[in-house]
C-alpha atoms as a PDB file:
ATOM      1  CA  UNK A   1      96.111 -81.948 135.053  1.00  0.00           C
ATOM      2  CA  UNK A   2      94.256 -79.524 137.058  1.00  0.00           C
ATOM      3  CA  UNK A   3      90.280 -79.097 136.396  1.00  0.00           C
ATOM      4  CA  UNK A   4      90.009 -76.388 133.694  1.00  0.00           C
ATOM      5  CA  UNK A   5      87.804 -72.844 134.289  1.00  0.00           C
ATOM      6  CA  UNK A   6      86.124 -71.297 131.892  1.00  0.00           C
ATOM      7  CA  UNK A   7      88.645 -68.682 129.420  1.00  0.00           C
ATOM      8  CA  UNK A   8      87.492 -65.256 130.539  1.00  0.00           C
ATOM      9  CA  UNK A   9      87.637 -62.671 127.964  1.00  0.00           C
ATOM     10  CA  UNK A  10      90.546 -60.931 129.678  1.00  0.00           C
ATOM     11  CA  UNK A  11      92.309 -64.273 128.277  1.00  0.00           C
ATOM     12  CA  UNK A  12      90.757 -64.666 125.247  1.00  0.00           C
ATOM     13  CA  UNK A  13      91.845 -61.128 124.035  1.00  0.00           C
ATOM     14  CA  UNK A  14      95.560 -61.609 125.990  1.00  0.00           C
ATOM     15  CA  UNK A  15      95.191 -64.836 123.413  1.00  0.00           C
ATOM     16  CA  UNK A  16      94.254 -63.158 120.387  1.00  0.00           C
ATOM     17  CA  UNK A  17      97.240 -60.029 120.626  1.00  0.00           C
ATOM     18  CA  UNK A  18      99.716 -63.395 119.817  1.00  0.00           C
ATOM     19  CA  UNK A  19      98.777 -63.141 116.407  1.00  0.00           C
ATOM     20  CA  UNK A  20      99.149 -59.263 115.690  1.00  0.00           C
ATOM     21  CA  UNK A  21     103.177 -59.523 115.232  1.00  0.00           C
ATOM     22  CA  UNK A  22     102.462 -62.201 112.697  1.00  0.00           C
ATOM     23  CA  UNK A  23      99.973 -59.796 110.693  1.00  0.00           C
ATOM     24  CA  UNK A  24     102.455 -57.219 111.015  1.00  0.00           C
ATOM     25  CA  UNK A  25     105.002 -59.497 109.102  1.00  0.00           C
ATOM     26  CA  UNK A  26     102.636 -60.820 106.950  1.00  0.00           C
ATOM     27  CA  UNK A  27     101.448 -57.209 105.149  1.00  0.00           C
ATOM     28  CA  UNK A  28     105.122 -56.075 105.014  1.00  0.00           C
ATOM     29  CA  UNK A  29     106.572 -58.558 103.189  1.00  0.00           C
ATOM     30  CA  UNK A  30     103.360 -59.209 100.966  1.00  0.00           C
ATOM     31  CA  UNK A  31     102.999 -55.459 100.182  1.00  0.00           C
ATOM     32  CA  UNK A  32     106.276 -53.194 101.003  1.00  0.00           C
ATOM     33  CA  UNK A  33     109.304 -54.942 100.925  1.00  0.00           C
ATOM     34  CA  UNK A  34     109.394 -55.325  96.822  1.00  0.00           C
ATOM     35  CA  UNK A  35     108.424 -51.797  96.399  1.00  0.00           C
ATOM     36  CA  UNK A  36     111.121 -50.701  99.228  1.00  0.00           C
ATOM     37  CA  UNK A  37     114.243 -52.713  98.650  1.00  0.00           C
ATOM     38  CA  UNK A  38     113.362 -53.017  94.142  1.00  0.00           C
ATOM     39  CA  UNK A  39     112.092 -49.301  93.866  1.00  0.00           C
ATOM     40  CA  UNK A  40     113.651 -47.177  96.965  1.00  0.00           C
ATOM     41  CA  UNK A  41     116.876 -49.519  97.627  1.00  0.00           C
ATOM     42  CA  UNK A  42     118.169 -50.189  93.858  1.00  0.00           C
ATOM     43  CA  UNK A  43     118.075 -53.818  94.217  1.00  0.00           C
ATOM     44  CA  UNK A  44     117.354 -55.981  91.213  1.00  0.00           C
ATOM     45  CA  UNK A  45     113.458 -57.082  91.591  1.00  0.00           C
ATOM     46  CA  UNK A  46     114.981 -60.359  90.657  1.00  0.00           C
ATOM     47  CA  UNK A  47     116.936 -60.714  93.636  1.00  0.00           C
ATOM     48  CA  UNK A  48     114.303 -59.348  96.448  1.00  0.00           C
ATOM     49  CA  UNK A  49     112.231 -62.087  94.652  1.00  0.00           C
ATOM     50  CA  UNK A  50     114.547 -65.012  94.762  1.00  0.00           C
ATOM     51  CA  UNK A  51     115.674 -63.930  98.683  1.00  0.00           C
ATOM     52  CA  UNK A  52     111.926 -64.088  99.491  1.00  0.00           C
ATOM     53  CA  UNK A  53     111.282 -67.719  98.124  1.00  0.00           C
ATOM     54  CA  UNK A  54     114.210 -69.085 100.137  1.00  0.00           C
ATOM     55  CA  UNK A  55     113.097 -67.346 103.201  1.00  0.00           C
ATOM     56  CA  UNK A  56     109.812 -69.303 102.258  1.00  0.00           C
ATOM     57  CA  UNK A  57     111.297 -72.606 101.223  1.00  0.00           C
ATOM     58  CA  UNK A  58     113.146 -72.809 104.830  1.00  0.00           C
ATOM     59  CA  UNK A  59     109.884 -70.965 106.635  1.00  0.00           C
ATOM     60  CA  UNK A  60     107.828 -73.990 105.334  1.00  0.00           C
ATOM     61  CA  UNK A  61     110.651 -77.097 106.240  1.00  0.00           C
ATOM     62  CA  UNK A  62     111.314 -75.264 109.695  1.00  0.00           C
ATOM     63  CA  UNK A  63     107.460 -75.187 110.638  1.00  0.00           C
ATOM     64  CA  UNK A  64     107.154 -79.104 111.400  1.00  0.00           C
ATOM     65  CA  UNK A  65     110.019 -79.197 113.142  1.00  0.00           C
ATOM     66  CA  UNK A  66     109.137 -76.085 115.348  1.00  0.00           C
ATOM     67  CA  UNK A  67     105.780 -77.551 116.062  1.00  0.00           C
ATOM     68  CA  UNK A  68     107.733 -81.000 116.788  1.00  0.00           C
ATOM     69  CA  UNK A  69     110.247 -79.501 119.629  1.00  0.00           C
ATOM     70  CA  UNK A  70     107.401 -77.339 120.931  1.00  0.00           C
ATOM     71  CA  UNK A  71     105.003 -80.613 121.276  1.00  0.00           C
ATOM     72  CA  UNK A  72     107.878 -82.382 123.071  1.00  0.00           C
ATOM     73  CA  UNK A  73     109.242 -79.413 125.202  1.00  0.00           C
ATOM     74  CA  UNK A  74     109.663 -80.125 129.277  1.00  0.00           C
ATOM     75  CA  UNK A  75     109.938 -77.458 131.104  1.00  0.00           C
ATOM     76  CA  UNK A  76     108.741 -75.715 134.092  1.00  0.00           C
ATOM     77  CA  UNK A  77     106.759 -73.088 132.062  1.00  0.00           C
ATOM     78  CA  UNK A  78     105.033 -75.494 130.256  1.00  0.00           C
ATOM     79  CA  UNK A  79     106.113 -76.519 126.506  1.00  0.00           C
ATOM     80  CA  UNK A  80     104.239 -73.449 124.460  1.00  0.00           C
ATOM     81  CA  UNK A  81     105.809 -70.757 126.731  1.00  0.00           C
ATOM     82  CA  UNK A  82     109.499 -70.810 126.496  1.00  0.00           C
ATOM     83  CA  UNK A  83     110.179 -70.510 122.811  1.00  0.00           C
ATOM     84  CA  UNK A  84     107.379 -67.851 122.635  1.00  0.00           C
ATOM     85  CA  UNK A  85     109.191 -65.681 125.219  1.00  0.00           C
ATOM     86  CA  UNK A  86     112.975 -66.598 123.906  1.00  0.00           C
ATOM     87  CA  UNK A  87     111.314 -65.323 120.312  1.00  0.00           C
ATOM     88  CA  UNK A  88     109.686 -61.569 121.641  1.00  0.00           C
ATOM     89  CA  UNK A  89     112.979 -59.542 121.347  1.00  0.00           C
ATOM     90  CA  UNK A  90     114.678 -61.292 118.582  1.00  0.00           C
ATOM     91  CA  UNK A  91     111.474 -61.513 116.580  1.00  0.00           C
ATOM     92  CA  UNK A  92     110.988 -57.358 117.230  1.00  0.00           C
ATOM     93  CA  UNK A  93     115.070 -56.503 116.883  1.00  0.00           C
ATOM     94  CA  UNK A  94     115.109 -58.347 113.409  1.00  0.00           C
ATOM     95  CA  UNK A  95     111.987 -57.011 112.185  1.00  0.00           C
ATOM     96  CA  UNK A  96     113.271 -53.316 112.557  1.00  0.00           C
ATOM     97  CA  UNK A  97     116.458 -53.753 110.898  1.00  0.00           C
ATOM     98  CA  UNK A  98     114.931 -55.515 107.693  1.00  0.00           C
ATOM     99  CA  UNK A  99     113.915 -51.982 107.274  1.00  0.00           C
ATOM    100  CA  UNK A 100     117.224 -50.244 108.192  1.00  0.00           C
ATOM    101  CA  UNK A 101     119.776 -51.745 106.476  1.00  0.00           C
ATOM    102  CA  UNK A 102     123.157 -50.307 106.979  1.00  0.00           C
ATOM    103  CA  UNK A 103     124.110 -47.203 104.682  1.00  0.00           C
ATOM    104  CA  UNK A 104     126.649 -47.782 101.519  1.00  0.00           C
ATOM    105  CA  UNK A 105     126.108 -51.310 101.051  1.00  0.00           C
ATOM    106  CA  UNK A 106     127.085 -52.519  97.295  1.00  0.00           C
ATOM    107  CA  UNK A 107     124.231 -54.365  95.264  1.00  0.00           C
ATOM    108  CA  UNK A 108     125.454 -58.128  96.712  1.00  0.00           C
ATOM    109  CA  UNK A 109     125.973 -56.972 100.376  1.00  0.00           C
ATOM    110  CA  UNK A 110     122.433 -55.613 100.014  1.00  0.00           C
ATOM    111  CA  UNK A 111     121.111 -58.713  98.395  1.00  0.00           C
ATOM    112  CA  UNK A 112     122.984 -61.012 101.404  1.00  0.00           C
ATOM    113  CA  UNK A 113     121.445 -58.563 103.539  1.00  0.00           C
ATOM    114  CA  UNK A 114     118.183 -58.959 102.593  1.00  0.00           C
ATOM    115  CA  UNK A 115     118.213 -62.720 102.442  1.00  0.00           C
ATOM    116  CA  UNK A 116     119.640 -62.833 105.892  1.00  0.00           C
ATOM    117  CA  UNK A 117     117.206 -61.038 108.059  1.00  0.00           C
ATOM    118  CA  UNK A 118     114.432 -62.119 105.893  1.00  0.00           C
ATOM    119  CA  UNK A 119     114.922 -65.630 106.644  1.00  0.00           C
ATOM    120  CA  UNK A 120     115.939 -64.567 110.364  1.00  0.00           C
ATOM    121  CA  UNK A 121     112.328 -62.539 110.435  1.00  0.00           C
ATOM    122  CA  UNK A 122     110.627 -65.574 109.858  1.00  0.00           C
ATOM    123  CA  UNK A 123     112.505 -68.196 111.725  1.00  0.00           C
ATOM    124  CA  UNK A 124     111.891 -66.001 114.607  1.00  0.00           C
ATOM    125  CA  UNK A 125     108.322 -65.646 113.792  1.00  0.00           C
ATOM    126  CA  UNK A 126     107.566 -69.491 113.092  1.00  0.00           C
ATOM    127  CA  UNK A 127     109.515 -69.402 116.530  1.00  0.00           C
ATOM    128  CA  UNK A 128     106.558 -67.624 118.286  1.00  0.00           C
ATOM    129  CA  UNK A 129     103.607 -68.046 116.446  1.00  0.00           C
ATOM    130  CA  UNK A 130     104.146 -72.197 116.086  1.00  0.00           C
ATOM    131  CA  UNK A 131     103.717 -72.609 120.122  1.00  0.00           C
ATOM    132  CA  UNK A 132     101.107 -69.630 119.979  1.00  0.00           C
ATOM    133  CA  UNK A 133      98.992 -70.998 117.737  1.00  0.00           C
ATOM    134  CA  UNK A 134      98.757 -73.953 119.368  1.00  0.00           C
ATOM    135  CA  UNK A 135      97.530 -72.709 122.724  1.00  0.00           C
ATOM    136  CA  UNK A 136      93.984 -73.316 121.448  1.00  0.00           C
ATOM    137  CA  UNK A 137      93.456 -76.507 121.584  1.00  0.00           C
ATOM    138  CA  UNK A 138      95.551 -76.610 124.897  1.00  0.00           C
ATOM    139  CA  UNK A 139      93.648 -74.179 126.465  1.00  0.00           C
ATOM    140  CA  UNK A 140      90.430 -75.464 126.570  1.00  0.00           C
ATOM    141  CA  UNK A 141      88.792 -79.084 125.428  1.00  0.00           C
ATOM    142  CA  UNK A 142      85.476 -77.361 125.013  1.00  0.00           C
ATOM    143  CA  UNK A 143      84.580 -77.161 121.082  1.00  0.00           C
ATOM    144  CA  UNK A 144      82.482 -74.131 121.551  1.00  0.00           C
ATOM    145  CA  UNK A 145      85.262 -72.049 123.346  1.00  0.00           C
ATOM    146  CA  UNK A 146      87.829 -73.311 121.209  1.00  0.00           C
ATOM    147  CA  UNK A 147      86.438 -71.966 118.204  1.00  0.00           C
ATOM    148  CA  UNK A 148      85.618 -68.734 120.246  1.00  0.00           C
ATOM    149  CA  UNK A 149      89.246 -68.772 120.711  1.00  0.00           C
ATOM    150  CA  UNK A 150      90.298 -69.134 117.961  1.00  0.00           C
ATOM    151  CA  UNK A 151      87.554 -66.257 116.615  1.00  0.00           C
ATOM    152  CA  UNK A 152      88.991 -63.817 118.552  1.00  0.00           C
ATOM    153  CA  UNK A 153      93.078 -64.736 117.460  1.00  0.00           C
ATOM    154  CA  UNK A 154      91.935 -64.349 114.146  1.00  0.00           C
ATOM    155  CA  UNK A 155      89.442 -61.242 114.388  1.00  0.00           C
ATOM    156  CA  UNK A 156      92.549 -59.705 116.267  1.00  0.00           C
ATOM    157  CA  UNK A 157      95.306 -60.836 113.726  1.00  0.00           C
ATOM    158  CA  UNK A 158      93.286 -58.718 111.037  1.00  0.00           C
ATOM    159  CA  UNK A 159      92.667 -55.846 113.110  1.00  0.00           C
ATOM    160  CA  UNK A 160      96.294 -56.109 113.729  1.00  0.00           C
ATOM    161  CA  UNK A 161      97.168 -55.978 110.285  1.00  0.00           C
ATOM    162  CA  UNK A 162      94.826 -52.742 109.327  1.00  0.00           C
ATOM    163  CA  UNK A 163      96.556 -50.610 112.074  1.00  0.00           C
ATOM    164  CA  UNK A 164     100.070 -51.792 110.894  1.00  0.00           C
ATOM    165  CA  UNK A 165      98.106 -49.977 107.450  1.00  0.00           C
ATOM    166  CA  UNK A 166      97.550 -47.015 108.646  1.00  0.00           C
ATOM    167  CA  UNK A 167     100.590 -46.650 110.460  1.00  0.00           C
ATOM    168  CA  UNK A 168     102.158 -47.444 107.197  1.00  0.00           C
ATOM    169  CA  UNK A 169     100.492 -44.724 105.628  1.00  0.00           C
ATOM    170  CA  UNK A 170     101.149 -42.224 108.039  1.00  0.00           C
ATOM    171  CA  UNK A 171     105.050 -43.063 107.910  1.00  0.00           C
ATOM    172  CA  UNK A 172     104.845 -42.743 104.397  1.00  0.00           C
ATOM    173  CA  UNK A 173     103.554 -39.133 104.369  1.00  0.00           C
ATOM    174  CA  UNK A 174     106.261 -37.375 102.282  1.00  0.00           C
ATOM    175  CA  UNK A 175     108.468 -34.553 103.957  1.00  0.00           C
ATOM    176  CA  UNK A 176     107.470 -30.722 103.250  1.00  0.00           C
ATOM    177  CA  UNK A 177     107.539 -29.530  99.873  1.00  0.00           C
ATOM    178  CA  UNK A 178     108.508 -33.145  98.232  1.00  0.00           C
ATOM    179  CA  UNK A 179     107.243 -34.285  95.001  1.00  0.00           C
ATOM    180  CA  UNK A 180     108.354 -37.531  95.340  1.00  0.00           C
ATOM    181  CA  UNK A 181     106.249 -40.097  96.617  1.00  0.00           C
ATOM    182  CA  UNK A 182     105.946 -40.804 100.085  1.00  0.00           C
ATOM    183  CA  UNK A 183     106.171 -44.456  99.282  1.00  0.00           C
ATOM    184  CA  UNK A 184     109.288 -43.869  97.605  1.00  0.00           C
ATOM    185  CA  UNK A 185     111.109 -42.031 100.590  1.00  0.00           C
ATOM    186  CA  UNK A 186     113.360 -44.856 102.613  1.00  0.00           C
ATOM    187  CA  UNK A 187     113.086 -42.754 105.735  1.00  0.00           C
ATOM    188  CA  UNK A 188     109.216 -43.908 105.725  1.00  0.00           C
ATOM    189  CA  UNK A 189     109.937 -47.515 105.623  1.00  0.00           C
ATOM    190  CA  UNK A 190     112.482 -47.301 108.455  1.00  0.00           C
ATOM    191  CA  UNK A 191     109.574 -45.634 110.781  1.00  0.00           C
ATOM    192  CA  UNK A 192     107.246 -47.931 109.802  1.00  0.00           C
ATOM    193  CA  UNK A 193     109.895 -50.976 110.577  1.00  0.00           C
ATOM    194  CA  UNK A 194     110.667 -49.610 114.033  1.00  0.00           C
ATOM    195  CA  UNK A 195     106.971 -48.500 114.863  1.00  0.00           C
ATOM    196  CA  UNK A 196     105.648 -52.381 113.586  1.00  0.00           C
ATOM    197  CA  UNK A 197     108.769 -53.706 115.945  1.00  0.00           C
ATOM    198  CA  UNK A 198     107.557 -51.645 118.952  1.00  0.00           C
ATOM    199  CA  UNK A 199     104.040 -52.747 118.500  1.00  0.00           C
ATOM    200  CA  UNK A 200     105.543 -56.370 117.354  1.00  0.00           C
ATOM    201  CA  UNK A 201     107.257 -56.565 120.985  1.00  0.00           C
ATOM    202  CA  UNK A 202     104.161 -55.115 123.194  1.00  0.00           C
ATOM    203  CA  UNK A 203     101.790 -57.758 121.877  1.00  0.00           C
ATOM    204  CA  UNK A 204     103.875 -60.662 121.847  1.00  0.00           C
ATOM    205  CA  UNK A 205     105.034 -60.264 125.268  1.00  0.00           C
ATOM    206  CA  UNK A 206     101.328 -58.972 126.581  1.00  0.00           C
ATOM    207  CA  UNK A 207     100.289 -62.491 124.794  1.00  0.00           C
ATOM    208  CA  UNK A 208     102.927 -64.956 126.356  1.00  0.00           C
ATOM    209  CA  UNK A 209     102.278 -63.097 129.928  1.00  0.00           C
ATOM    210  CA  UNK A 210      98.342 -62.952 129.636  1.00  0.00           C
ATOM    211  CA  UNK A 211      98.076 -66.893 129.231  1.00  0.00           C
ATOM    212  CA  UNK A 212     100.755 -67.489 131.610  1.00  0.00           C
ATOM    213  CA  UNK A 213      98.792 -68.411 134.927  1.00  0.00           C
ATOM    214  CA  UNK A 214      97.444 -70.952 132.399  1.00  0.00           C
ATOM    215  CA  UNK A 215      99.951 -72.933 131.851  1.00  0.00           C
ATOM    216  CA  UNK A 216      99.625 -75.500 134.841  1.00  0.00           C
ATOM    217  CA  UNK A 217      95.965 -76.305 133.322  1.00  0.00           C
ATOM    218  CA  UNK A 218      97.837 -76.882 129.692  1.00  0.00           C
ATOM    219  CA  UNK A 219      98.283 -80.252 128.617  1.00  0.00           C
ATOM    220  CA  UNK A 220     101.144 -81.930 129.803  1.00  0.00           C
ATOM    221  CA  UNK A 221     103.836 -83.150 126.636  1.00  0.00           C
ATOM    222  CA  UNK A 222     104.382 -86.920 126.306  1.00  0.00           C
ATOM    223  CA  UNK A 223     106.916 -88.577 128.122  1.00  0.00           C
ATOM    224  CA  UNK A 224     110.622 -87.679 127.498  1.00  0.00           C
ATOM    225  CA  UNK A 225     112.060 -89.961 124.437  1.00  0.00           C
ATOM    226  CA  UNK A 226     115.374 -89.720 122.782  1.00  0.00           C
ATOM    227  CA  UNK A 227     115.400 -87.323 119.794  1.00  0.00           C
ATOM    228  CA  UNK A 228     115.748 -89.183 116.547  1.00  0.00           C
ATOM    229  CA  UNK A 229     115.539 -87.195 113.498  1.00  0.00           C
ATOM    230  CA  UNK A 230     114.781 -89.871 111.517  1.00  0.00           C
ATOM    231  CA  UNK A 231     111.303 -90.395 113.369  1.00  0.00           C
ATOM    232  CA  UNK A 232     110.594 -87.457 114.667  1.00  0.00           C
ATOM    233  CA  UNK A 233     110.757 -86.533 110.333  1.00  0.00           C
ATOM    234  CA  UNK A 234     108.303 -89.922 109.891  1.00  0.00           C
ATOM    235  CA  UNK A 235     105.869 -88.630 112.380  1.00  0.00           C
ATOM    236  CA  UNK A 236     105.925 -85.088 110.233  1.00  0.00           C
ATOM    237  CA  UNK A 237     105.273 -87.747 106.966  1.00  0.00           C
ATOM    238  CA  UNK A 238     103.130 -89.603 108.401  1.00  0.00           C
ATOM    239  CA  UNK A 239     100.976 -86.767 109.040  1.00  0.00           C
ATOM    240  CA  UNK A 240     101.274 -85.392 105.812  1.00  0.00           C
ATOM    241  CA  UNK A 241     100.002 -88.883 104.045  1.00  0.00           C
ATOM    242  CA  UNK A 242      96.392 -87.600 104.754  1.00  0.00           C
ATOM    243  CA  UNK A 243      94.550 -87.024 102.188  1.00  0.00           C
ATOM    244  CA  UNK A 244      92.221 -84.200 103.456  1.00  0.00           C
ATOM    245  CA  UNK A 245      95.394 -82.578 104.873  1.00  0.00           C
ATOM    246  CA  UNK A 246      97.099 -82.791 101.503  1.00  0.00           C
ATOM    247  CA  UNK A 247      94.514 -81.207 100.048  1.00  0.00           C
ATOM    248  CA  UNK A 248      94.014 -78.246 102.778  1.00  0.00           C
ATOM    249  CA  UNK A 249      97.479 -77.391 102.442  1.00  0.00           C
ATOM    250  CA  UNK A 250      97.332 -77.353  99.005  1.00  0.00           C
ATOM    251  CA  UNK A 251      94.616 -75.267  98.785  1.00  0.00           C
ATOM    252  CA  UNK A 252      95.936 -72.772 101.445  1.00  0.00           C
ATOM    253  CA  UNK A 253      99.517 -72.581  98.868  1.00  0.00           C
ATOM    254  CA  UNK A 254      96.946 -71.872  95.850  1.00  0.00           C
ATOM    255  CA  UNK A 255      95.231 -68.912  97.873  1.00  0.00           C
ATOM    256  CA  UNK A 256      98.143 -67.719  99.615  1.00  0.00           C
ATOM    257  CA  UNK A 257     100.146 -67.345  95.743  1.00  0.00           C
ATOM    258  CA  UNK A 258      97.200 -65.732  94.151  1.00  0.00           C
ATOM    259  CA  UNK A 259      96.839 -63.165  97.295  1.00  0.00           C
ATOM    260  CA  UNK A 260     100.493 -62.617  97.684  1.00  0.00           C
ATOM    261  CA  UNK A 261     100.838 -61.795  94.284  1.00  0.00           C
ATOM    262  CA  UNK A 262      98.187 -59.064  94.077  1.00  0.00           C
ATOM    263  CA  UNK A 263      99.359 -57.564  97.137  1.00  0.00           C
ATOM    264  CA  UNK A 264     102.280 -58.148  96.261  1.00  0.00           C
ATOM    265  CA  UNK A 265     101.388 -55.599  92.798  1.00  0.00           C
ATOM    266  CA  UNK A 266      99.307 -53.720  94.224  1.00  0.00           C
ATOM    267  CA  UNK A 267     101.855 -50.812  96.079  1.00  0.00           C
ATOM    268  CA  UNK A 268     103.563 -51.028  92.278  1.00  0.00           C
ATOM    269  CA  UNK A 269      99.869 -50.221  90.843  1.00  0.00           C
ATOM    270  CA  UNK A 270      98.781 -47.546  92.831  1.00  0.00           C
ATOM    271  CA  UNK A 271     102.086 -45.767  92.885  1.00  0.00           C
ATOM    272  CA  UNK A 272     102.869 -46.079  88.970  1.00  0.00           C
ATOM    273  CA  UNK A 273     100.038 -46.850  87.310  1.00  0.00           C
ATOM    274  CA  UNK A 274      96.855 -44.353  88.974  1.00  0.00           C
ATOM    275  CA  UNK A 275     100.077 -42.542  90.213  1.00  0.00           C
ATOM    276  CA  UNK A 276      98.801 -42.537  93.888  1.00  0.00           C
ATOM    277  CA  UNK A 277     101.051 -41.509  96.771  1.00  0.00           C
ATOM    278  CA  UNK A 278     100.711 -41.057 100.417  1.00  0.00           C
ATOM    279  CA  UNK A 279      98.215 -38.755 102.412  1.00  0.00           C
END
């Protein structure tokens, strides 16, 4: 491997943009898509419930083996940046038509709908983000610049996820002379869907090109072995049998249930409860 330079901040921000399309995904289906597919839609909150816990169930057994293939990838452009530029336009197409489903669908076509390109949304984010997130350590061996890194993915990722707010809320403005809602008007939520896409696609790709030139500095994956699922699903176990790990993860599931589920409330809250609607 090549002797490493220092990450300029040009990289360090080109870096950072990976994690915007994951923000993006993260406040819509934490804070809009009950509200748009329960409220706007028709669907049974039951249903848009159950669809998002098997999109999550498969999200979190896909992950490993993501991160496994991605570890062990050979390829010219390195093993991070092939699925991460396979993923851009998939991840972006699917994202905008979770929020235009196809007129006249009846309540199960809109329910298979739903569970469909909500488990295709996040396959095809875990697709991206798995190999994007871990560019840091492969970047640099430094501690201090890693966790500079790694500052400025996650400083980024929020600021990300603020603008995909306000765009929201502009989107939602109701039309002329409507009573209703803006929250409550489907043409909103397919704007915001093809506006988050857009953005979704610019910062992925500017991300996946921006580290490029870096990627004959990256580490190199180990040597080419047969794939066995059997121990490529040990290696996943064996890394889950530590005890601090356990513990992190748990503790991530514990914060992640008790945020989703006030953001989760929180659209139904304003809009029903202090009757708020859009600007």
């Amino acid at each position: 491997m090549s002797k490493r330079q220092p990450l300029s901040l040009g990289l360090k921000l080109a870096y950072g943009l990976g994690a915007v399309g994951f923000g993006i995904k993260d406040i819509g289906l934490k804070i809009f898509l009950l509200v748009y597919y329960n409220q706007v839609l028709g669907l049974t909150a039951t249903w848009v419930g159950l669809a998002s816990g098997v999109a999550l169930v498969i999200d979190a057994a896909i992950d490993p083996v993501i991160g496994y293939w991605s570890d062990n990838l050979h390829s010219r452009w390195g093993r991070r940046h092939p699925p991460m530029y396979a993923a851009v336009l998939p991840i972006s197409l699917a994202y905008g038509l979770l929020w235009d489903p196809p007129g006249g669908l009846t309540q199960p076509q809109l329910t298979l709908y739903l569970i469909g390109m909500i488990i295709l949304v996040r396959v095809l984010i875990s697709v991206y983000e798995v190999p994007n997130a871990a560019l840091a350590p492969d970047l640099t061996d430094d501690y201090d610049e890693r966790t500079s890194v790694i500052g400025y993915r996650v400083l980024i990722g929020l600021t990300g996820g603020l603008a995909v707010a306000v765009v929201a809320l502009i989107a939602f403005i109701p039309p002329e002379g409507s009573s209703t809602p803006g929250q409550l008007v489907a043409a909103g939520y397919v704007r915001y869907g093809w506006i988050s896409a857009i953005v979704m696609l610019v910062t992925s790709l500017a991300s996946a090109l921006g580290t490029h030139r870096r990627i004959p500095l990256l580490r190199h994956p180990p040597p080419r072995q047969k794939f066995e699922l059997r121990r490529s699903f040990g290696e996943i176990l064996e890394s889950l049998s530590q005890p601090s790990l356990r513990t992190l993860l748990l503790a991530i599931l514990f914060a992640n249930l008790a945020g989703g589920l006030s953001s989760t409330l929180g659209l139904y809250y304003n809009t029903f409860f202090w009757e708020l609607s859009a600007p």
